[in-house]
PDB file of N, CA and C in Angstrom:
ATOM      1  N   UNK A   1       7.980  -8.559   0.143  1.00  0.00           N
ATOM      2  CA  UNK A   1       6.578  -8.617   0.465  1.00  0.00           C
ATOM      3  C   UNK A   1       5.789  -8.091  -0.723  1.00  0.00           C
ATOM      4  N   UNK A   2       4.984  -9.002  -0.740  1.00  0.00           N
ATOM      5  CA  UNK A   2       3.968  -8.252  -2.215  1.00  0.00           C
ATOM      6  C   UNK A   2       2.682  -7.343  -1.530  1.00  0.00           C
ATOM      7  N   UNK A   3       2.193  -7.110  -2.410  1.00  0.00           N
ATOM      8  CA  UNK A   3       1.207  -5.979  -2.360  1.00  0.00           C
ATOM      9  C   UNK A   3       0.029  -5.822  -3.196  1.00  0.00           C
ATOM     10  N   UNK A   4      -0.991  -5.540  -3.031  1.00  0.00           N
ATOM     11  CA  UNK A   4      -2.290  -4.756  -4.011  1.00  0.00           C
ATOM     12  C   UNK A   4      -2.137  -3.553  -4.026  1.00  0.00           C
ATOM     13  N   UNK A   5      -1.674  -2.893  -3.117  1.00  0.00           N
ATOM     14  CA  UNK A   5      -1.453  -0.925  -3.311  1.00  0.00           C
ATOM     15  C   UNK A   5      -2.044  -0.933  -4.751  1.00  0.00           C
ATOM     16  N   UNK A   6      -0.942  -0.927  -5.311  1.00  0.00           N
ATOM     17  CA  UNK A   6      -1.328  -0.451  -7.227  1.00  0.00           C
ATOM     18  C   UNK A   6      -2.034  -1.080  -7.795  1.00  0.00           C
ATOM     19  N   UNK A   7      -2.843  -1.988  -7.664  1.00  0.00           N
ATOM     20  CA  UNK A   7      -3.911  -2.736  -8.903  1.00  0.00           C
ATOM     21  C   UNK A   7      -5.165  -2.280  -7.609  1.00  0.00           C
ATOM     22  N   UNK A   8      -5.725  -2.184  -6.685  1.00  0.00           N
ATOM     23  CA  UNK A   8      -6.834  -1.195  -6.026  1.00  0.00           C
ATOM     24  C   UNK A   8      -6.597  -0.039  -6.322  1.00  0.00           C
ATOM     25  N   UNK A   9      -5.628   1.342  -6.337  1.00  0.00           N
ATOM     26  CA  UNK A   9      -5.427   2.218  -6.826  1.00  0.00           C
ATOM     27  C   UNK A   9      -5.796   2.806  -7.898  1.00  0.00           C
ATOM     28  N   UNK A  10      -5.108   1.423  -8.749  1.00  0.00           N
ATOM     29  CA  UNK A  10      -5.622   2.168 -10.320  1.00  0.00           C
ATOM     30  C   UNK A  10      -6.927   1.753 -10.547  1.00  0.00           C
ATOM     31  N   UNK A  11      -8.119   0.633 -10.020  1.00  0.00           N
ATOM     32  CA  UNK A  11      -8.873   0.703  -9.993  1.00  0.00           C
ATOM     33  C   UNK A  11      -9.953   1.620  -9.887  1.00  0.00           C
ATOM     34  N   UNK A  12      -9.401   2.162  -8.738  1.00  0.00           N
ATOM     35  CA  UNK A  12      -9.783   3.473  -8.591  1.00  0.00           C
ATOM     36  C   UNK A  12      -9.665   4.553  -9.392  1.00  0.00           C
ATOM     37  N   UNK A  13      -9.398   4.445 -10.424  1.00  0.00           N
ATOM     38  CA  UNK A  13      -8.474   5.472 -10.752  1.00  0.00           C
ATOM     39  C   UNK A  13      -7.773   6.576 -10.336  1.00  0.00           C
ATOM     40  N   UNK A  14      -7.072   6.632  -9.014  1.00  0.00           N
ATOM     41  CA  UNK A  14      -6.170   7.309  -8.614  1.00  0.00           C
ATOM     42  C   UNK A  14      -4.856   7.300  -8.753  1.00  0.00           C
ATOM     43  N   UNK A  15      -4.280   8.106  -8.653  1.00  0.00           N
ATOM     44  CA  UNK A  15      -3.249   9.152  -9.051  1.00  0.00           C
ATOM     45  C   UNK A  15      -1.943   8.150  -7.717  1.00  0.00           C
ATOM     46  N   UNK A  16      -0.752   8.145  -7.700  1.00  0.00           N
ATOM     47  CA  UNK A  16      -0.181   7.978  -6.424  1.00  0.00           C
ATOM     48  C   UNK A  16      -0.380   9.278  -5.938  1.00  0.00           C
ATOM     49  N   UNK A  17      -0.054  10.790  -6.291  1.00  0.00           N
ATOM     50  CA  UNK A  17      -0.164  11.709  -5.672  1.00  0.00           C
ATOM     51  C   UNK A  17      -1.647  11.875  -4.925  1.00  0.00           C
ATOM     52  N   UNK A  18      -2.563  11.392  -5.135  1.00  0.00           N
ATOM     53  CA  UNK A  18      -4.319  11.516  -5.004  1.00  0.00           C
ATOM     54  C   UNK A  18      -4.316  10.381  -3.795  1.00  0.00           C
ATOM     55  N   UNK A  19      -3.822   9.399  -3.870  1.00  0.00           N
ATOM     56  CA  UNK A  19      -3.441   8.145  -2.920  1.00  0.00           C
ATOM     57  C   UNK A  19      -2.807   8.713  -1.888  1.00  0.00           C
ATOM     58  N   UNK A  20      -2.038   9.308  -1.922  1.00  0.00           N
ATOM     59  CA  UNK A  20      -0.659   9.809  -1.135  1.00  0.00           C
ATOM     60  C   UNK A  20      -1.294  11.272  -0.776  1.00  0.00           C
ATOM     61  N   UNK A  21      -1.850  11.833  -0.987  1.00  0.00           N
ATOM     62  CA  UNK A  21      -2.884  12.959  -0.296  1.00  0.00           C
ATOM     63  C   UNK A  21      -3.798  12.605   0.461  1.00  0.00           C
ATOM     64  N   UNK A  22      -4.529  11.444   0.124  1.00  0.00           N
ATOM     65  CA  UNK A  22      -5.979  10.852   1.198  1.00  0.00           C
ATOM     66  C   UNK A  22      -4.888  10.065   2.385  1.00  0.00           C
ATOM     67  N   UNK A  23      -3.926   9.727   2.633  1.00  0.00           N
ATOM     68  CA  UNK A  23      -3.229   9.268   3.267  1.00  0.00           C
ATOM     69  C   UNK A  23      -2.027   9.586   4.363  1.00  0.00           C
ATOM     70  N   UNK A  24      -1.892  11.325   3.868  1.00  0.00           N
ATOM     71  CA  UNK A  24      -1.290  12.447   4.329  1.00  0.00           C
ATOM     72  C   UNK A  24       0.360  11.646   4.357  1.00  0.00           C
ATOM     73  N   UNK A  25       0.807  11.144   3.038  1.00  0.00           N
ATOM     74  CA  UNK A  25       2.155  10.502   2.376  1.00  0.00           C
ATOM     75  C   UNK A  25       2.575  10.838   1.095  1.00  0.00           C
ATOM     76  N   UNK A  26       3.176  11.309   1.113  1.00  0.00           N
ATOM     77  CA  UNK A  26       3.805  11.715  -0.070  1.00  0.00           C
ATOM     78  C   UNK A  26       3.803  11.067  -1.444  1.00  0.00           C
ATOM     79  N   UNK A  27       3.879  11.556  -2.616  1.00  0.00           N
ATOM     80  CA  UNK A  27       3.840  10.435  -3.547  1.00  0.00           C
ATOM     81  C   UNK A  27       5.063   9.210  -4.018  1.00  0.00           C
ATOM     82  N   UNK A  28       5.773   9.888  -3.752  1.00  0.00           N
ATOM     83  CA  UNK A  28       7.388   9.142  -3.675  1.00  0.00           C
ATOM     84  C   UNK A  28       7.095   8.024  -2.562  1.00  0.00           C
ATOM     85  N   UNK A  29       6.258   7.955  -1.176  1.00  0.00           N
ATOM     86  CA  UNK A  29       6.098   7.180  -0.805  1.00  0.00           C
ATOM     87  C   UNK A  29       5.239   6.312  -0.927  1.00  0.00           C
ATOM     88  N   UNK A  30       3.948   6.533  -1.494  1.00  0.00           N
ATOM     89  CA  UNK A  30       2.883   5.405  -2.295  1.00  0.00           C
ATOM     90  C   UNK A  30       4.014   4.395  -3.581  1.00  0.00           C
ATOM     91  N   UNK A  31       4.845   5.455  -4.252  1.00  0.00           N
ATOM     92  CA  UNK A  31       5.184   4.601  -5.536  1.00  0.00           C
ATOM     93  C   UNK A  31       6.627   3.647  -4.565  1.00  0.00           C
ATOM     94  N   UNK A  32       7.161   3.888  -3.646  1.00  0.00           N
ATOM     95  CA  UNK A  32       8.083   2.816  -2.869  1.00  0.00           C
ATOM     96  C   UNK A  32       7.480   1.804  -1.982  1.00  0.00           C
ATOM     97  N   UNK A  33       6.211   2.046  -1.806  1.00  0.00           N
ATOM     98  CA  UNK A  33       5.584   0.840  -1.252  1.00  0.00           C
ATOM     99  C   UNK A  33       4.976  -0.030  -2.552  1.00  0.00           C
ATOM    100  N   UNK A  34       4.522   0.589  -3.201  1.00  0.00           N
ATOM    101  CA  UNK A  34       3.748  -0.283  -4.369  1.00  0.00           C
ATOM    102  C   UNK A  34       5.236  -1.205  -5.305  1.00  0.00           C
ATOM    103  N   UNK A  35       6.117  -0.648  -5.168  1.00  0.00           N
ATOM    104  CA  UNK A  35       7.518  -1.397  -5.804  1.00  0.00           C
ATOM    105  C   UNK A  35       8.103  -2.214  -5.046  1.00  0.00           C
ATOM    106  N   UNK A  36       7.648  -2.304  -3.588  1.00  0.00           N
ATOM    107  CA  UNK A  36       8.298  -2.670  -2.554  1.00  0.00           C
ATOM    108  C   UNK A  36       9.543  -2.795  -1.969  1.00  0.00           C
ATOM    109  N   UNK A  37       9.689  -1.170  -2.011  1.00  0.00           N
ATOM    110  CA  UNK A  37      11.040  -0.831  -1.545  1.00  0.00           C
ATOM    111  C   UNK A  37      10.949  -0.021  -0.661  1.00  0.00           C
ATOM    112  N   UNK A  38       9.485  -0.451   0.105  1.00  0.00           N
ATOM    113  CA  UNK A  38       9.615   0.354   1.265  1.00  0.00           C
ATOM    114  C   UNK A  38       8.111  -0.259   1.822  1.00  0.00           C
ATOM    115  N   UNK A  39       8.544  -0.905   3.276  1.00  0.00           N
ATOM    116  CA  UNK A  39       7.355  -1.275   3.966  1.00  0.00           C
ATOM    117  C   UNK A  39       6.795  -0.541   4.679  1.00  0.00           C
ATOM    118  N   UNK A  40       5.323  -0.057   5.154  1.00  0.00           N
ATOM    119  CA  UNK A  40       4.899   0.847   5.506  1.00  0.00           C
ATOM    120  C   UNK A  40       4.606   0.775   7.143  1.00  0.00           C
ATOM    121  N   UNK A  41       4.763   1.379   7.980  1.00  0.00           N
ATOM    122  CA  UNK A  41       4.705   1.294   8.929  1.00  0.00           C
ATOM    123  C   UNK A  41       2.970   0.621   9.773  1.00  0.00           C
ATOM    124  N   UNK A  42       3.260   0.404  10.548  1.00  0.00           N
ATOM    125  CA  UNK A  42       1.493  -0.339  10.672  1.00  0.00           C
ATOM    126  C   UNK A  42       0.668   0.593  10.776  1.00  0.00           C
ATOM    127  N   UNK A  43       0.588   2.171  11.585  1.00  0.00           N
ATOM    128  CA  UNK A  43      -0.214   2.927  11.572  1.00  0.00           C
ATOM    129  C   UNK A  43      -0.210   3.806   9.644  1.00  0.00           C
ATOM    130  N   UNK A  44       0.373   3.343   8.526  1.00  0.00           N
ATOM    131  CA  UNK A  44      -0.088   3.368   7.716  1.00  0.00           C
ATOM    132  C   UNK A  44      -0.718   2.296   6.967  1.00  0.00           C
ATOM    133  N   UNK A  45      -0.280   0.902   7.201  1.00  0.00           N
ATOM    134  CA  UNK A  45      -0.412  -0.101   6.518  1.00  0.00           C
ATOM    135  C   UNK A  45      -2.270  -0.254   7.221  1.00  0.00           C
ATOM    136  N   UNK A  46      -2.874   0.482   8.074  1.00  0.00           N
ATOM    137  CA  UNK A  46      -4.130  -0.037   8.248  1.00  0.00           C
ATOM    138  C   UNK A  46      -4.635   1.439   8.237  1.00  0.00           C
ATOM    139  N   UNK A  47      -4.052   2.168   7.596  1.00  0.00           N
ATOM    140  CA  UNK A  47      -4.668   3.936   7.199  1.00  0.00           C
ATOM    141  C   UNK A  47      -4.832   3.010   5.645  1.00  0.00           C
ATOM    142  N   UNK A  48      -4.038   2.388   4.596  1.00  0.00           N
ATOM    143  CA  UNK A  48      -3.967   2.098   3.919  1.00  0.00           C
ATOM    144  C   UNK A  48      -5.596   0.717   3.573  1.00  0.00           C
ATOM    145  N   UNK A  49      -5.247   0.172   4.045  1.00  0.00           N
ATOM    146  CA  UNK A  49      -6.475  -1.170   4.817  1.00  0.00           C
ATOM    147  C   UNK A  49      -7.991  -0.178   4.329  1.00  0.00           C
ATOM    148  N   UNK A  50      -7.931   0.318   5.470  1.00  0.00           N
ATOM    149  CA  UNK A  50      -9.358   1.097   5.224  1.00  0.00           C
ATOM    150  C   UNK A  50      -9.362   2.176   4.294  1.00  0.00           C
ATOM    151  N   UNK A  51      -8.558   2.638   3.959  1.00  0.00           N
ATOM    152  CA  UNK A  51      -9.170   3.028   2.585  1.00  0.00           C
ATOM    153  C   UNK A  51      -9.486   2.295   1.636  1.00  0.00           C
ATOM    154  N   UNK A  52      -9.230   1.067   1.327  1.00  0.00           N
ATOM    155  CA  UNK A  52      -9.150   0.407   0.386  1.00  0.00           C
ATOM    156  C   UNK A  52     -10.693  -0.442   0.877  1.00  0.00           C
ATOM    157  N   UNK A  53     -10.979  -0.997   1.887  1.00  0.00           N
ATOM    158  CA  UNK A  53     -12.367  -1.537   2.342  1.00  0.00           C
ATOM    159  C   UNK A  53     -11.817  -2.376   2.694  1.00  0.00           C
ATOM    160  N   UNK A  54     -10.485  -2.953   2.978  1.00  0.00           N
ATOM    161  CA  UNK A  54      -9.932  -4.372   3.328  1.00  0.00           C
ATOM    162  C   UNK A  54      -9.234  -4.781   4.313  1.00  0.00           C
ATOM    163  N   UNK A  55      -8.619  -5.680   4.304  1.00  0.00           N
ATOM    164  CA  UNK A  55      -7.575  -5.967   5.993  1.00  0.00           C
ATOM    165  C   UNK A  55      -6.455  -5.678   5.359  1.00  0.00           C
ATOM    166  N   UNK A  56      -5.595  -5.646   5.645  1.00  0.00           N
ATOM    167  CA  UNK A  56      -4.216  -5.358   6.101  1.00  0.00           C
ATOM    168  C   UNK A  56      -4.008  -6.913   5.352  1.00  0.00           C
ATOM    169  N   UNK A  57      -3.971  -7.658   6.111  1.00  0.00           N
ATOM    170  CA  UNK A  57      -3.729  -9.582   5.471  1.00  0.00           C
ATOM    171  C   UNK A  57      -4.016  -9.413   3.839  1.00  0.00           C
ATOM    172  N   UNK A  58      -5.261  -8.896   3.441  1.00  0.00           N
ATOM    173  CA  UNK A  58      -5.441  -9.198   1.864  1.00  0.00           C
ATOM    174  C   UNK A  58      -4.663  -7.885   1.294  1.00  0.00           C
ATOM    175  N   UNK A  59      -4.528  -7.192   2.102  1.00  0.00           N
ATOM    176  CA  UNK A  59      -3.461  -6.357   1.281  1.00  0.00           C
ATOM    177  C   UNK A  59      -1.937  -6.073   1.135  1.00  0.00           C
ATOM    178  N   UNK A  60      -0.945  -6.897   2.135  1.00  0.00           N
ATOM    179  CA  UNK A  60       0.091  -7.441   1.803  1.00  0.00           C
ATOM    180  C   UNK A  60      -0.034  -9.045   2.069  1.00  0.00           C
ATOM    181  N   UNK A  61       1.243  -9.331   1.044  1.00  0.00           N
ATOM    182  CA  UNK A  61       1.373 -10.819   1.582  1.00  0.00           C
ATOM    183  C   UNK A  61       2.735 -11.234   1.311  1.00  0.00           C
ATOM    184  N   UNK A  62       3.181 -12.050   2.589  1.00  0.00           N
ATOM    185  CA  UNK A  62       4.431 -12.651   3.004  1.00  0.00           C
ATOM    186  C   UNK A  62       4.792 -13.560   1.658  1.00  0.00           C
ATOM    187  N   UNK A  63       5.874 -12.852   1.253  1.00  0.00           N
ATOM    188  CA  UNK A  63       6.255 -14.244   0.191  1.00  0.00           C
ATOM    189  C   UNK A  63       7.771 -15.351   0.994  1.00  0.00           C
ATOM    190  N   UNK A  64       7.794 -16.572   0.408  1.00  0.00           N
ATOM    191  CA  UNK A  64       8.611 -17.163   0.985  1.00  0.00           C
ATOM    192  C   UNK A  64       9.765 -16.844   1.819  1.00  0.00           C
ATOM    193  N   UNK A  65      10.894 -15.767   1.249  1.00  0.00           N
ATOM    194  CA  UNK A  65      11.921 -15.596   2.048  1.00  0.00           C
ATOM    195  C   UNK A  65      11.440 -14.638   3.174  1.00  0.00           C
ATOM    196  N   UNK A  66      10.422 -14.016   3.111  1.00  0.00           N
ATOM    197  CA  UNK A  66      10.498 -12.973   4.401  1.00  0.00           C
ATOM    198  C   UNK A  66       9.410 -14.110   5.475  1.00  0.00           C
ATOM    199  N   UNK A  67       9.382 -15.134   4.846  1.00  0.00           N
ATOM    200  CA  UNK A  67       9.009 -16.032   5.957  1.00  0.00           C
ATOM    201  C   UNK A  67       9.958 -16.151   7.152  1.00  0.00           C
ATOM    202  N   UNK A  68      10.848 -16.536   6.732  1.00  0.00           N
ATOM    203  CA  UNK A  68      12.275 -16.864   7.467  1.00  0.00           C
ATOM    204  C   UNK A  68      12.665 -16.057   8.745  1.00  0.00           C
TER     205      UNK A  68
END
């Protein structure tokens, strides 16, 4: 599954640790979602959403095999 996590982030210029503090997640866990080696549960994936000003939809997206 892909992601914006890290290109809104650094926009921001935040930190994963600064990300992962407004989010009450650790930083080890901002940088495994942004690599995608770790999907975030939905009550973060829309803690995530609104911080960012966006949906959940524009901020991950299904690539072909996890269609399946």
């Amino acid at each position: 599954m892909k992601n914006r996590v890290r290109a809104l982030r650094t926009a921001l210029e935040l930190s994963q640790g600064g990300l992962g503090e407004q989010l009450g997640v650790s930083r080890q866990t901002v940088n495994a979602i942004e690599a995608g080696r770790y999907l975030p549960s939905l009550p973060l994936a829309l803690r995530l959403a609104r911080f960012f000003d966006t949906t959940v939809e524009a901020l991950f997206e299904l690539e072909a095999e996890d269609e399946r």
